[in-house]
N, C-alpha and C. Protein backbone atom coordinates (compact mmCIF):
# COMPACT_ATOMS: atom_id res chain seq x y z
N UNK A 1 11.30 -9.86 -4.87
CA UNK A 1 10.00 -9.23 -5.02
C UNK A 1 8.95 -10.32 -5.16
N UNK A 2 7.60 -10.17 -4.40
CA UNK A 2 6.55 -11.41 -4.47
C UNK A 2 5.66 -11.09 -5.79
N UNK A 3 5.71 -12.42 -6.34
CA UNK A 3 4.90 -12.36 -7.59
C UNK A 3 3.50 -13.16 -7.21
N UNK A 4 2.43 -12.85 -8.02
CA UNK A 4 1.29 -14.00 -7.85
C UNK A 4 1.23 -14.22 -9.32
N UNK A 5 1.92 -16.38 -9.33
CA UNK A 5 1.86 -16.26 -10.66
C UNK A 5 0.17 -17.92 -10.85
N UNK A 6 0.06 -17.54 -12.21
CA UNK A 6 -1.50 -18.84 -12.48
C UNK A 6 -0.98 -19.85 -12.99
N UNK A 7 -0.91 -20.94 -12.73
CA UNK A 7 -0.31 -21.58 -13.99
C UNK A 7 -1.22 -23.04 -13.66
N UNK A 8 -2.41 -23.31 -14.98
CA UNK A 8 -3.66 -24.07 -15.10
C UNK A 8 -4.73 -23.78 -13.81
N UNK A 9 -5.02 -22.37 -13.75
CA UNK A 9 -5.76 -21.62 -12.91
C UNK A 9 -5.32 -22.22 -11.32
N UNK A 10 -3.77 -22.76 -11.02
CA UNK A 10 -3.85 -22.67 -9.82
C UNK A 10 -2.99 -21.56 -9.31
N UNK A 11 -3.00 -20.90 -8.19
CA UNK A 11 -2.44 -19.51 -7.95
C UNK A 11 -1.50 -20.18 -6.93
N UNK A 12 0.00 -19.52 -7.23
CA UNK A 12 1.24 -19.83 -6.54
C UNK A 12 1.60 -18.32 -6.02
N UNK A 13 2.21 -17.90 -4.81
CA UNK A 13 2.69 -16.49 -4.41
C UNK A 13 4.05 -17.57 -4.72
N UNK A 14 4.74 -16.27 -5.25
CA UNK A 14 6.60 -16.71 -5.59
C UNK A 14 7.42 -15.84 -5.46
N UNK A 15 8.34 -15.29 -4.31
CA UNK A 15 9.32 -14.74 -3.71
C UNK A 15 10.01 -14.69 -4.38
N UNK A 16 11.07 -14.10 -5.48
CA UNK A 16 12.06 -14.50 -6.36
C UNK A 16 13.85 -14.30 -5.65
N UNK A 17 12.80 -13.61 -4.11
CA UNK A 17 14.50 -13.09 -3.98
C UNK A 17 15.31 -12.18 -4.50
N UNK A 18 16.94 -11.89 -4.38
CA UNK A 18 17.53 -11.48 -5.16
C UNK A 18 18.04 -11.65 -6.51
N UNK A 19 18.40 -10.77 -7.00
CA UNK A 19 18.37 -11.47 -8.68
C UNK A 19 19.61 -11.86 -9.12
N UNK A 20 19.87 -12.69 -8.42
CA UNK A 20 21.46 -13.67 -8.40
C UNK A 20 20.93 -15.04 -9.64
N UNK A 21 22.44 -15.44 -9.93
CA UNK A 21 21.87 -16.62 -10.73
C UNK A 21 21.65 -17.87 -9.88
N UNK A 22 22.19 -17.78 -8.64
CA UNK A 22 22.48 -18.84 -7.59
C UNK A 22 21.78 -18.22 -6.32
N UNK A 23 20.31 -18.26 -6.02
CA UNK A 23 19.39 -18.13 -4.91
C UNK A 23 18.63 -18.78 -5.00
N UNK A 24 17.66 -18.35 -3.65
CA UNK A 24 16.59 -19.37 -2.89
C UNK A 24 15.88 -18.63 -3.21
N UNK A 25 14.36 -19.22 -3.66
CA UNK A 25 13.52 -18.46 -4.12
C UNK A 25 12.17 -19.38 -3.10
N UNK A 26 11.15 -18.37 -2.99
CA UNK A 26 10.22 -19.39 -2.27
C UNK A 26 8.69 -19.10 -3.05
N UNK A 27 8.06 -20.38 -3.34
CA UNK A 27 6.78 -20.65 -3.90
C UNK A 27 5.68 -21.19 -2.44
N UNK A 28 5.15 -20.23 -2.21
CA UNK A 28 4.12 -21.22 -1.15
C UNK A 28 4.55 -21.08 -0.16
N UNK A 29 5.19 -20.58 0.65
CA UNK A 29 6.38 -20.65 1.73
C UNK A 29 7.26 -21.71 1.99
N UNK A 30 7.25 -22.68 0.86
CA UNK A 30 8.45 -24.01 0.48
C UNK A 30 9.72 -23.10 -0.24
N UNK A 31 10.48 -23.32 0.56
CA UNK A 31 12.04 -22.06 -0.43
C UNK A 31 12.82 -23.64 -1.12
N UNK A 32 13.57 -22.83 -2.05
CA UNK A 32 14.00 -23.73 -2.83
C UNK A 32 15.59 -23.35 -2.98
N UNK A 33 16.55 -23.62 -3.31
CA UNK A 33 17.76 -22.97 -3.77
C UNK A 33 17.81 -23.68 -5.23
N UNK A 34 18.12 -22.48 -6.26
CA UNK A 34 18.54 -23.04 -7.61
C UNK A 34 19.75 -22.17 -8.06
N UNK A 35 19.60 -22.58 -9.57
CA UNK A 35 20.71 -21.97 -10.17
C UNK A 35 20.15 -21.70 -11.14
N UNK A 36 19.65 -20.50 -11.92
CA UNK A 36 18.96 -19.98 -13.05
C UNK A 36 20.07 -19.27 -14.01
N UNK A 37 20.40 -20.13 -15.43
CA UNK A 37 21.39 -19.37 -15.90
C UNK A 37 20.88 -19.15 -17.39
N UNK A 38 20.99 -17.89 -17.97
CA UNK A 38 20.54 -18.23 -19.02
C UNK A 38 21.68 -18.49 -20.41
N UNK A 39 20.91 -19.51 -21.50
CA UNK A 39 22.02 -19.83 -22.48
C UNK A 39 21.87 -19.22 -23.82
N UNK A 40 20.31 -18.77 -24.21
CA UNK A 40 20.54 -18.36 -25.40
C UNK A 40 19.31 -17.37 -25.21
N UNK A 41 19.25 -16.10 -25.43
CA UNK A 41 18.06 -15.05 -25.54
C UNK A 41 17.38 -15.49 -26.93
N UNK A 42 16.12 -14.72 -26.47
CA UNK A 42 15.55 -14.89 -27.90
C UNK A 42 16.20 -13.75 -28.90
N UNK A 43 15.72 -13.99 -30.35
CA UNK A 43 16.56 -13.69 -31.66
C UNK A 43 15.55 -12.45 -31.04
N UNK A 44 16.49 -11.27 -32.00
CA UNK A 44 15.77 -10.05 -32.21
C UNK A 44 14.44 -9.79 -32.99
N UNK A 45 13.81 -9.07 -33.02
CA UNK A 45 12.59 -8.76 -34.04
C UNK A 45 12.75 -8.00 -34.99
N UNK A 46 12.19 -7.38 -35.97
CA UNK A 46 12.64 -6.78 -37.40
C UNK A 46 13.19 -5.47 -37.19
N UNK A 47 12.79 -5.05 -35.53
CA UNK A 47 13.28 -3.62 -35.14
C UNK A 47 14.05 -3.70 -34.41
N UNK A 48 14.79 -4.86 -34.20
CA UNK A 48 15.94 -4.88 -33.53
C UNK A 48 16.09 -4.96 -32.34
N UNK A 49 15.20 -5.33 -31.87
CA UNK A 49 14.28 -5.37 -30.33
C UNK A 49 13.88 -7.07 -29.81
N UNK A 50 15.17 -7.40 -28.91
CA UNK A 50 15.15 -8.61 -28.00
C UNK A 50 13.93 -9.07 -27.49
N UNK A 51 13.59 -9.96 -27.93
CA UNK A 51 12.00 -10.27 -27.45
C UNK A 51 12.55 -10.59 -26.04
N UNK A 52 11.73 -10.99 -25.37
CA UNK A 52 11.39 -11.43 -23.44
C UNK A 52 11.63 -12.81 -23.59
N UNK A 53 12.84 -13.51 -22.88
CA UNK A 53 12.84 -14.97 -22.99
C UNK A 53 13.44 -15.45 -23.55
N UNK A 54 13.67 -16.93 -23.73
CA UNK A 54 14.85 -17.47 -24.12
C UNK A 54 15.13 -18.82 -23.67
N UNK A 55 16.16 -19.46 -23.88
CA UNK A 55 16.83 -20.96 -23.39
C UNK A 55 17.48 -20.56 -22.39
N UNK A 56 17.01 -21.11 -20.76
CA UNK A 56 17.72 -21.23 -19.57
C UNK A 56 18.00 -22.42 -19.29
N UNK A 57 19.32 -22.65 -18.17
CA UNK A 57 19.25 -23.62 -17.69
C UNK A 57 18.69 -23.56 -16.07
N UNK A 58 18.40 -24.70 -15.50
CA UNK A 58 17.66 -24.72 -14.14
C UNK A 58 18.21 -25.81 -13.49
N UNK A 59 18.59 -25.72 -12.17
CA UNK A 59 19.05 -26.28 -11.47
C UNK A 59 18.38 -26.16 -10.28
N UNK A 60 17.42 -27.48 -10.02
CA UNK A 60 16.63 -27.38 -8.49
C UNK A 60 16.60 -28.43 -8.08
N UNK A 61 16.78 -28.41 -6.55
CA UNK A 61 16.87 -29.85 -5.47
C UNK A 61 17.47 -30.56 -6.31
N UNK A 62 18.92 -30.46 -6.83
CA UNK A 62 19.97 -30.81 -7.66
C UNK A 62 19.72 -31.51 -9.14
N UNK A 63 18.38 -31.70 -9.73
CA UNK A 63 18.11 -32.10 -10.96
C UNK A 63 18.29 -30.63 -11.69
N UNK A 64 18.63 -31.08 -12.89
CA UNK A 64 18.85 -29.95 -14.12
C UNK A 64 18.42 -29.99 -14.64
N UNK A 65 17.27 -29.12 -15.62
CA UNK A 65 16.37 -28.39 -16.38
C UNK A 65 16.71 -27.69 -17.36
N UNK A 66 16.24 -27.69 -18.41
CA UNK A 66 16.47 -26.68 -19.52
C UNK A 66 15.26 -25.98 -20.23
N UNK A 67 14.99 -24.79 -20.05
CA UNK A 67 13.67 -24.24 -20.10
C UNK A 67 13.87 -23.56 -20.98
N UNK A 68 12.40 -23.17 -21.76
CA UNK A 68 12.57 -22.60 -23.12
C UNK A 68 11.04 -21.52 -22.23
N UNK A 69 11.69 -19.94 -22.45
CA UNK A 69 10.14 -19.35 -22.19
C UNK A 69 10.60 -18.17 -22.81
N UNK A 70 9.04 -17.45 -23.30
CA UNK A 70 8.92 -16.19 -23.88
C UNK A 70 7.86 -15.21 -23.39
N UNK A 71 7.87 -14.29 -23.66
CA UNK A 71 6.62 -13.66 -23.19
C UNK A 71 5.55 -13.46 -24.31
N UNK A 72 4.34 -13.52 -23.99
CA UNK A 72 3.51 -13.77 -25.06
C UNK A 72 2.06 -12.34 -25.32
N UNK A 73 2.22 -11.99 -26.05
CA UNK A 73 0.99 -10.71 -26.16
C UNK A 73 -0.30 -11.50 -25.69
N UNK A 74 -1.42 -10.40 -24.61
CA UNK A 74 -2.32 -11.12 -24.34
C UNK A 74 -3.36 -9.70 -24.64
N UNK A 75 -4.58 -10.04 -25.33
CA UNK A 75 -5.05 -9.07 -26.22
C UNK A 75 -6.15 -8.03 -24.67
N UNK A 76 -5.95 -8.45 -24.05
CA UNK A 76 -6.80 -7.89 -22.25
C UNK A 76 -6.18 -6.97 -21.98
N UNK A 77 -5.19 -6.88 -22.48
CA UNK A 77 -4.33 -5.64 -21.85
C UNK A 77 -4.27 -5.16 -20.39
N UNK A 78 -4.55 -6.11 -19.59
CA UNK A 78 -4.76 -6.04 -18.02
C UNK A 78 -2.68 -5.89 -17.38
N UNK A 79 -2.74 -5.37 -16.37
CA UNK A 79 -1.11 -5.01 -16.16
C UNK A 79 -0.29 -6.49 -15.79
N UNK A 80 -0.89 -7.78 -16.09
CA UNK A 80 -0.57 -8.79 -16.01
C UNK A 80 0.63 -9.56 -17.15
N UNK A 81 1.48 -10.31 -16.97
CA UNK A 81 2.73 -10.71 -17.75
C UNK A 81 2.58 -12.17 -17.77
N UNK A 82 1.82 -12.68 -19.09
CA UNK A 82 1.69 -14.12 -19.89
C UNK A 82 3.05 -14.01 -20.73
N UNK A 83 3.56 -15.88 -20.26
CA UNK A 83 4.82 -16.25 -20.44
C UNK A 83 4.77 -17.47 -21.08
N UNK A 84 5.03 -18.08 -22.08
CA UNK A 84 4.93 -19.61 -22.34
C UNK A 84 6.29 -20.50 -22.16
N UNK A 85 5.89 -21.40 -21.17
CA UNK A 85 7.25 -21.90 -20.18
C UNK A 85 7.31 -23.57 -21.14
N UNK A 86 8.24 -24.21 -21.59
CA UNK A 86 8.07 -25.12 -21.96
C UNK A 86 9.44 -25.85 -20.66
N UNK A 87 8.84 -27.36 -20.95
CA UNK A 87 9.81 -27.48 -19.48
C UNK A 87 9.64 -28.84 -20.16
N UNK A 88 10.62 -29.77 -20.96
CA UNK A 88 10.98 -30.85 -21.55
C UNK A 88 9.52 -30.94 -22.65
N UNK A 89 8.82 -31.96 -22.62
CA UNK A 89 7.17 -32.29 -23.38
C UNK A 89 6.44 -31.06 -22.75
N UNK A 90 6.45 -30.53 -21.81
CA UNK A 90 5.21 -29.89 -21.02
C UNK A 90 5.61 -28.59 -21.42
N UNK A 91 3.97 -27.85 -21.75
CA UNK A 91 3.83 -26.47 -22.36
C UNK A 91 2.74 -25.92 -21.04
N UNK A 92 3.41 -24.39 -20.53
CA UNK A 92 2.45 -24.40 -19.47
C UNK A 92 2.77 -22.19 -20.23
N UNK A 93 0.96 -21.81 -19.50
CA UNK A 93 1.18 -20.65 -19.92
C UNK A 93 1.08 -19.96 -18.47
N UNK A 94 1.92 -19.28 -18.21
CA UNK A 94 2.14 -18.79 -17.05
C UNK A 94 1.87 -17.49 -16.48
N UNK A 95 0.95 -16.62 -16.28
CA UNK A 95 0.30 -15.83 -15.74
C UNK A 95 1.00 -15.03 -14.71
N UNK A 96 1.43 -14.20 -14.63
CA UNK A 96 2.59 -13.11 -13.29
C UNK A 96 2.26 -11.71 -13.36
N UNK A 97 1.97 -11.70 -11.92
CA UNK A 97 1.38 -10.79 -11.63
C UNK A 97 2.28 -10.26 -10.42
N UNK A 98 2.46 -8.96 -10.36
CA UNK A 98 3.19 -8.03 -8.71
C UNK A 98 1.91 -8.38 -8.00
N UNK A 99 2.63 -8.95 -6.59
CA UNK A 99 1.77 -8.68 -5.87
C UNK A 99 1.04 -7.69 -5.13
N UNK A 100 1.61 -6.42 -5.12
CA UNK A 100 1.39 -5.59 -4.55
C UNK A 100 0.09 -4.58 -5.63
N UNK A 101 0.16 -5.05 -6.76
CA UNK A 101 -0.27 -4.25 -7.79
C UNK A 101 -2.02 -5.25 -7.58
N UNK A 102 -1.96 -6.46 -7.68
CA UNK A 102 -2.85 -7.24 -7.19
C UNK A 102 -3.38 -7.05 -6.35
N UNK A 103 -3.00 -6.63 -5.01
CA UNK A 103 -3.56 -6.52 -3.59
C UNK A 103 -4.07 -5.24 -3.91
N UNK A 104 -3.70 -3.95 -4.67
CA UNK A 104 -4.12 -3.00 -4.64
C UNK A 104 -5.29 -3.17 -5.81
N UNK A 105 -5.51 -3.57 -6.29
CA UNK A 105 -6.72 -3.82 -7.45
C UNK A 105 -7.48 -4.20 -6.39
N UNK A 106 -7.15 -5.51 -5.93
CA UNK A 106 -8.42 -6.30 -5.21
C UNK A 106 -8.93 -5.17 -3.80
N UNK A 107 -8.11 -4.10 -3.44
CA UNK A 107 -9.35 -3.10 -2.31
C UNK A 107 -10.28 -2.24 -3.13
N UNK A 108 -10.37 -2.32 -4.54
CA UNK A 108 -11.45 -1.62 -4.66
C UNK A 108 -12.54 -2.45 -5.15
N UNK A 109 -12.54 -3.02 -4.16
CA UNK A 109 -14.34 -3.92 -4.31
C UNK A 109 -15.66 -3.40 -3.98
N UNK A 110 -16.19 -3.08 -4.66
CA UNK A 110 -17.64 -2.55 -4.50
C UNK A 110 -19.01 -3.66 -4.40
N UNK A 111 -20.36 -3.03 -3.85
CA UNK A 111 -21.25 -4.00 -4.22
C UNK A 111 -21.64 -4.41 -5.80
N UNK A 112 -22.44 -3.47 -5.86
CA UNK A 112 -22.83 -3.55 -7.51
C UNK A 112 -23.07 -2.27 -8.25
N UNK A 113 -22.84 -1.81 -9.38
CA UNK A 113 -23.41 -0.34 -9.88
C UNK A 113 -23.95 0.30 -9.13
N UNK A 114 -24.95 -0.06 -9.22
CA UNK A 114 -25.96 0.93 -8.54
C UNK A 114 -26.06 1.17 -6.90
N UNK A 115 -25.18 0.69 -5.89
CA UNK A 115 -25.24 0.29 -4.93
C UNK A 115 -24.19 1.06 -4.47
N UNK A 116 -22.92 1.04 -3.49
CA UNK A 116 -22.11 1.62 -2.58
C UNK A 116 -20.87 0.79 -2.93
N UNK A 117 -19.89 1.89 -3.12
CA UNK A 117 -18.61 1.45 -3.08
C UNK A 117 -17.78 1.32 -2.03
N UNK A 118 -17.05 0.04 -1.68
CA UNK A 118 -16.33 0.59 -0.48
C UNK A 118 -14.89 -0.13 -0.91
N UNK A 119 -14.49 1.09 -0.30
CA UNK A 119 -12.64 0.88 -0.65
C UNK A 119 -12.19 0.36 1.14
N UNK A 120 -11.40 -0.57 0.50
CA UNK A 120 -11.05 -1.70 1.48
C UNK A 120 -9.84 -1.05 1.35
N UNK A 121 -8.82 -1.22 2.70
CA UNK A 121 -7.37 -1.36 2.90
C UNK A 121 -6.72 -2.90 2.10
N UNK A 122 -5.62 -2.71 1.21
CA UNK A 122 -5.42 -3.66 0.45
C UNK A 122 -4.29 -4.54 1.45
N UNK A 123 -3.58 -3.52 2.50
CA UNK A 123 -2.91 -4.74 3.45
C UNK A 123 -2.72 -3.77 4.69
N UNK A 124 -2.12 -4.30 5.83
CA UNK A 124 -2.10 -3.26 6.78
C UNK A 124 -1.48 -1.94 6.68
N UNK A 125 -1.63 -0.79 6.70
CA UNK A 125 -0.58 0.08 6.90
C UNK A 125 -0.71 1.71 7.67
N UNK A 126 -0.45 2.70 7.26
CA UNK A 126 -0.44 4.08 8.07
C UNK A 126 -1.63 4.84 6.69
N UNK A 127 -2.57 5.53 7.56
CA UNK A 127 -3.51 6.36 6.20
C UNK A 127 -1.93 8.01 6.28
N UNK A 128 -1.59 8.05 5.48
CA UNK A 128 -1.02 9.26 4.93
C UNK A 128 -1.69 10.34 5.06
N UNK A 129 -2.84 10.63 4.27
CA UNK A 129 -3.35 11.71 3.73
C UNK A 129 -4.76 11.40 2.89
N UNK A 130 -6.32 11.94 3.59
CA UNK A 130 -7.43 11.43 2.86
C UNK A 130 -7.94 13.28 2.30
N UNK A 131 -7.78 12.90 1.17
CA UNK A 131 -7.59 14.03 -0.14
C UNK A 131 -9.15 14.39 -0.11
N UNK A 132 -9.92 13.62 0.67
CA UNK A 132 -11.86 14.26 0.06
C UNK A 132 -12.07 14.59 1.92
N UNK A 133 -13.19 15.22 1.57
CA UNK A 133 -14.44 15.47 2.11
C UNK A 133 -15.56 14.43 2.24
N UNK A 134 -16.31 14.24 3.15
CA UNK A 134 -17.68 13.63 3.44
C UNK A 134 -18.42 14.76 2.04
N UNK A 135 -19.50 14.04 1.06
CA UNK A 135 -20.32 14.93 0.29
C UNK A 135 -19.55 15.58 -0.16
N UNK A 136 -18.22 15.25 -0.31
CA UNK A 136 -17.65 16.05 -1.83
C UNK A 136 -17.58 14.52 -3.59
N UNK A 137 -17.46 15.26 -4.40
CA UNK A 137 -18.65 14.81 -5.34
C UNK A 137 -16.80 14.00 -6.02
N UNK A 138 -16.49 12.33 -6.46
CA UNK A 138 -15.55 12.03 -7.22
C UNK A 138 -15.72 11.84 -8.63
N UNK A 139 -14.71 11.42 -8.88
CA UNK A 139 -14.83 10.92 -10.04
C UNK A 139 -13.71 9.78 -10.56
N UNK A 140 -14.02 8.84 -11.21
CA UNK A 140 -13.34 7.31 -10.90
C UNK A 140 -12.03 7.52 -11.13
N UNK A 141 -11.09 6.82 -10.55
CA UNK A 141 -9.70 7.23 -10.67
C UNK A 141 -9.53 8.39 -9.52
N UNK A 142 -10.18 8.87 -9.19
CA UNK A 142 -9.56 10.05 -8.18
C UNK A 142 -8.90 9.56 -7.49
N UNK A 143 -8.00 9.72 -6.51
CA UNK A 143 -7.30 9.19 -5.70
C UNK A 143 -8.48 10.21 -3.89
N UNK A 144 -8.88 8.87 -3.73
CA UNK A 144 -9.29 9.41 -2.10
C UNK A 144 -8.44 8.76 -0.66
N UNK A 145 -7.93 8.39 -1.02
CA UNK A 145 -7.12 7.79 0.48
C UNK A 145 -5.43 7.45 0.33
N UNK A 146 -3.94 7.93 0.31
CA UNK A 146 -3.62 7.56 0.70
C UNK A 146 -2.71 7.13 1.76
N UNK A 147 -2.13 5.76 1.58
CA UNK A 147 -1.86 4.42 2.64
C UNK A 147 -0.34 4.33 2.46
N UNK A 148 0.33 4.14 3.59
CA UNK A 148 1.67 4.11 3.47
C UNK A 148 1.93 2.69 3.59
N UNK A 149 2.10 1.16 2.83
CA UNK A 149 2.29 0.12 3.53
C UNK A 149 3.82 -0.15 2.79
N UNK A 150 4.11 -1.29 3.38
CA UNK A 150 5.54 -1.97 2.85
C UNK A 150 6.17 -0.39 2.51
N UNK A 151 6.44 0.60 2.99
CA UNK A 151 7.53 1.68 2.81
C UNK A 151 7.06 2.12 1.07
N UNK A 152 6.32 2.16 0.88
CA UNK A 152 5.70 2.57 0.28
C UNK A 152 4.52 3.60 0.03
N UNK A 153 4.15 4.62 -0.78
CA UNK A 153 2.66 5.20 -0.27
C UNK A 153 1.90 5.22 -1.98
N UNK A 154 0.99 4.42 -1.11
CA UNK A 154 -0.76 4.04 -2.01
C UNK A 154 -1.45 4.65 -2.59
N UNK A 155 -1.84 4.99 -3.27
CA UNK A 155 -3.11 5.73 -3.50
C UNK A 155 -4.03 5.44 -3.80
N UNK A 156 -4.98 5.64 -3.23
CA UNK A 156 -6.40 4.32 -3.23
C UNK A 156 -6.97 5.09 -4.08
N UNK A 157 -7.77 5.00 -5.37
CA UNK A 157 -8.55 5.72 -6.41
C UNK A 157 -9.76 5.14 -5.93
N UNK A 158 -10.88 6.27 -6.27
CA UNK A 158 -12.58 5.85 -6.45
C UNK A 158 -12.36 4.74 -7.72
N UNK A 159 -13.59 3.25 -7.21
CA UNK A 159 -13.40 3.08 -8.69
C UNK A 159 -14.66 2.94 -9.65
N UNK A 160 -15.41 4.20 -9.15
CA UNK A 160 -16.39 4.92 -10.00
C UNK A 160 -16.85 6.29 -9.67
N UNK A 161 -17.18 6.75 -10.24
CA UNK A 161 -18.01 8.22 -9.54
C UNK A 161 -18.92 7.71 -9.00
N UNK A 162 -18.95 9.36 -7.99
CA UNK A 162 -20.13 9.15 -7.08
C UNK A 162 -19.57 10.32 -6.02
N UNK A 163 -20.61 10.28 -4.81
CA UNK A 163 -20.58 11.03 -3.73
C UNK A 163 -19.86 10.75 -2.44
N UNK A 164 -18.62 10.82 -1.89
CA UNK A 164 -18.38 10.08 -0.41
C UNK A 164 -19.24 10.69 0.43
N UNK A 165 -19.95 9.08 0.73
CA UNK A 165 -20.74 8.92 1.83
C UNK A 165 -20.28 8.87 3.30
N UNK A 166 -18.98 8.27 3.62
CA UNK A 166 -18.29 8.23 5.00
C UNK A 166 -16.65 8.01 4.11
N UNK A 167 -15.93 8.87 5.34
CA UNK A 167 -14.99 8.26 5.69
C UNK A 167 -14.97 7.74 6.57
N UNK A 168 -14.17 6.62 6.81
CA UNK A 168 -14.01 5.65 8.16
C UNK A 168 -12.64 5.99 8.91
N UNK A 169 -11.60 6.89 8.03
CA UNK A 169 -10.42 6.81 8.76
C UNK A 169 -10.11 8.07 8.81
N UNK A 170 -9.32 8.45 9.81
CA UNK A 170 -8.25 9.68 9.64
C UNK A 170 -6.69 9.71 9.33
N UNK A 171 -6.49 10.76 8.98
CA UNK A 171 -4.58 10.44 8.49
C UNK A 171 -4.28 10.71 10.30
N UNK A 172 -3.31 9.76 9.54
CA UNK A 172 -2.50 9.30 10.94
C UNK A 172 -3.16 7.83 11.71
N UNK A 173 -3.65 7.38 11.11
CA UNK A 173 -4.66 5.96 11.33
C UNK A 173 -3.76 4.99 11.36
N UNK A 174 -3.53 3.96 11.97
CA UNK A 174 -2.87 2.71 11.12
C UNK A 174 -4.31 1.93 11.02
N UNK A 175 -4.00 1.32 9.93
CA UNK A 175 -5.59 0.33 9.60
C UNK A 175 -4.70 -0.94 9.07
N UNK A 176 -6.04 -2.05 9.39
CA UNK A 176 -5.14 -3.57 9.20
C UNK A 176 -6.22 -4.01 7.43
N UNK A 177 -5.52 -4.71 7.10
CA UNK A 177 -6.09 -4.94 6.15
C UNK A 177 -7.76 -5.67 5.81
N UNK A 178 -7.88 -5.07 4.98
CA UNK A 178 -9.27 -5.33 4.72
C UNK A 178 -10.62 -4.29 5.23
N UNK A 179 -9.45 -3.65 6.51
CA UNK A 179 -10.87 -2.46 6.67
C UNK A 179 -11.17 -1.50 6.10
N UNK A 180 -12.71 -1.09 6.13
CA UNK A 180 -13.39 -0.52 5.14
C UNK A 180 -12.49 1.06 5.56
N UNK A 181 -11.87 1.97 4.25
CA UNK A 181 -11.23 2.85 4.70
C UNK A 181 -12.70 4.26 3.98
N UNK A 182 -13.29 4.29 2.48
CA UNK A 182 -14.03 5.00 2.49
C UNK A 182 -15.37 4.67 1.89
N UNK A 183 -16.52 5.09 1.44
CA UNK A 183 -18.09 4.89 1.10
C UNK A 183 -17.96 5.55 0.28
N UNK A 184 -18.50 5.21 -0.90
CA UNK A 184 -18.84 5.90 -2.00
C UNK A 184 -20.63 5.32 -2.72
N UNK A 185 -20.96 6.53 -2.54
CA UNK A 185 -22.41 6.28 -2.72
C UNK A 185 -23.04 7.09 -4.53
N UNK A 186 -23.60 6.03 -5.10
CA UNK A 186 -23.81 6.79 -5.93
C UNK A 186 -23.19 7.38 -7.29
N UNK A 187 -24.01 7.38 -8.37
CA UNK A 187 -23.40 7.15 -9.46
C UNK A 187 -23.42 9.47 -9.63
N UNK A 188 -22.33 10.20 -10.39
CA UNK A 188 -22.76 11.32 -10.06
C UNK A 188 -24.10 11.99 -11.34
């Protein structure tokens, strides 16, 4: 599964592959083969509940690693997964994100408040089913478009109220990414 992870605000896409202890995983489209094993989980919490993380060992382009990471509360509450990776002296906080969950955030880009919303296709795929009307009235979160991509189906939400001003597509469309799929005009 592709992750988009941050680590010192630079952005890596990371393929993890299958979830073997012995695969190729690819960062960047550079694949790697390792060996990810883990040696000690973290201790439980007062409720008895395995925290995220632990002592692994790592094995890449045949040097061996011993990594210490946990997952760490981040008070944003955004659907994003902060990890603190220690990797010998070096403390890095590591940022992971689905990509697919990412790509679908980033099509609902609008101008500004007061201005026109337009919902972008987040990657290429088939329109399914567009749930509005031209001048029927939303409300944020509605779901107005969706997109069948990666064998999957989308649902593109308004991401404010307002009025659709155009649709641009019909079901049964294939659209490539980035095109404008609906208009949303207007605060209601």
């Amino acid at each position: 599964m592709p992750y988009i992870s941050t680590v010192n605000e630079r952005i890596y896409r990371v393929d993890t592959g299958e979830n073997d202890q012995q695969r190729d995983i690819t960062i960047d489209r550079t694949t790697y083969q390792i060996d990810w094993r883990s040696i000690a989980p973290l201790a439980a919490n007062t409720r008895s509940q395995s925290g995220a993380g632990g002592r692994y060992s790592l094995i890449i382009a045949g040097r061996s690693y011993e990594v210490f990471a946990r997952r760490i509360s981040q008070p944003d509450g955004d659907s994003s997964l902060v990890y603190e990776v220690i990797l010998g002296e070096q403390r890095f906080e590591v940022r992971v994100e689905d990509e697919r969950e990412k790509t679908l955030a980033g099509s609902l880009k609008f101008a500004h408040d007061s201005g026109e919303a337009r919902i972008r296709a987040p990657m290429p795929g088939l329109v399914i089913s567009v749930p509005v009307e031209s001048g029927a009235a939303v409300t944020r979160g509605q779901t107005v478009i969706v997109l069948e991509a990666m064998k999957m189906e989308n649902d593109l939400a308004a991401p404010r109220s307002g009025i659709i001003k155009e649709i641009k597509v019909n079901q049964g469309q294939t659209v490539n990414q980035g095109d404008i799929l609906v208009i949303i005009a207007g605060e209601l």
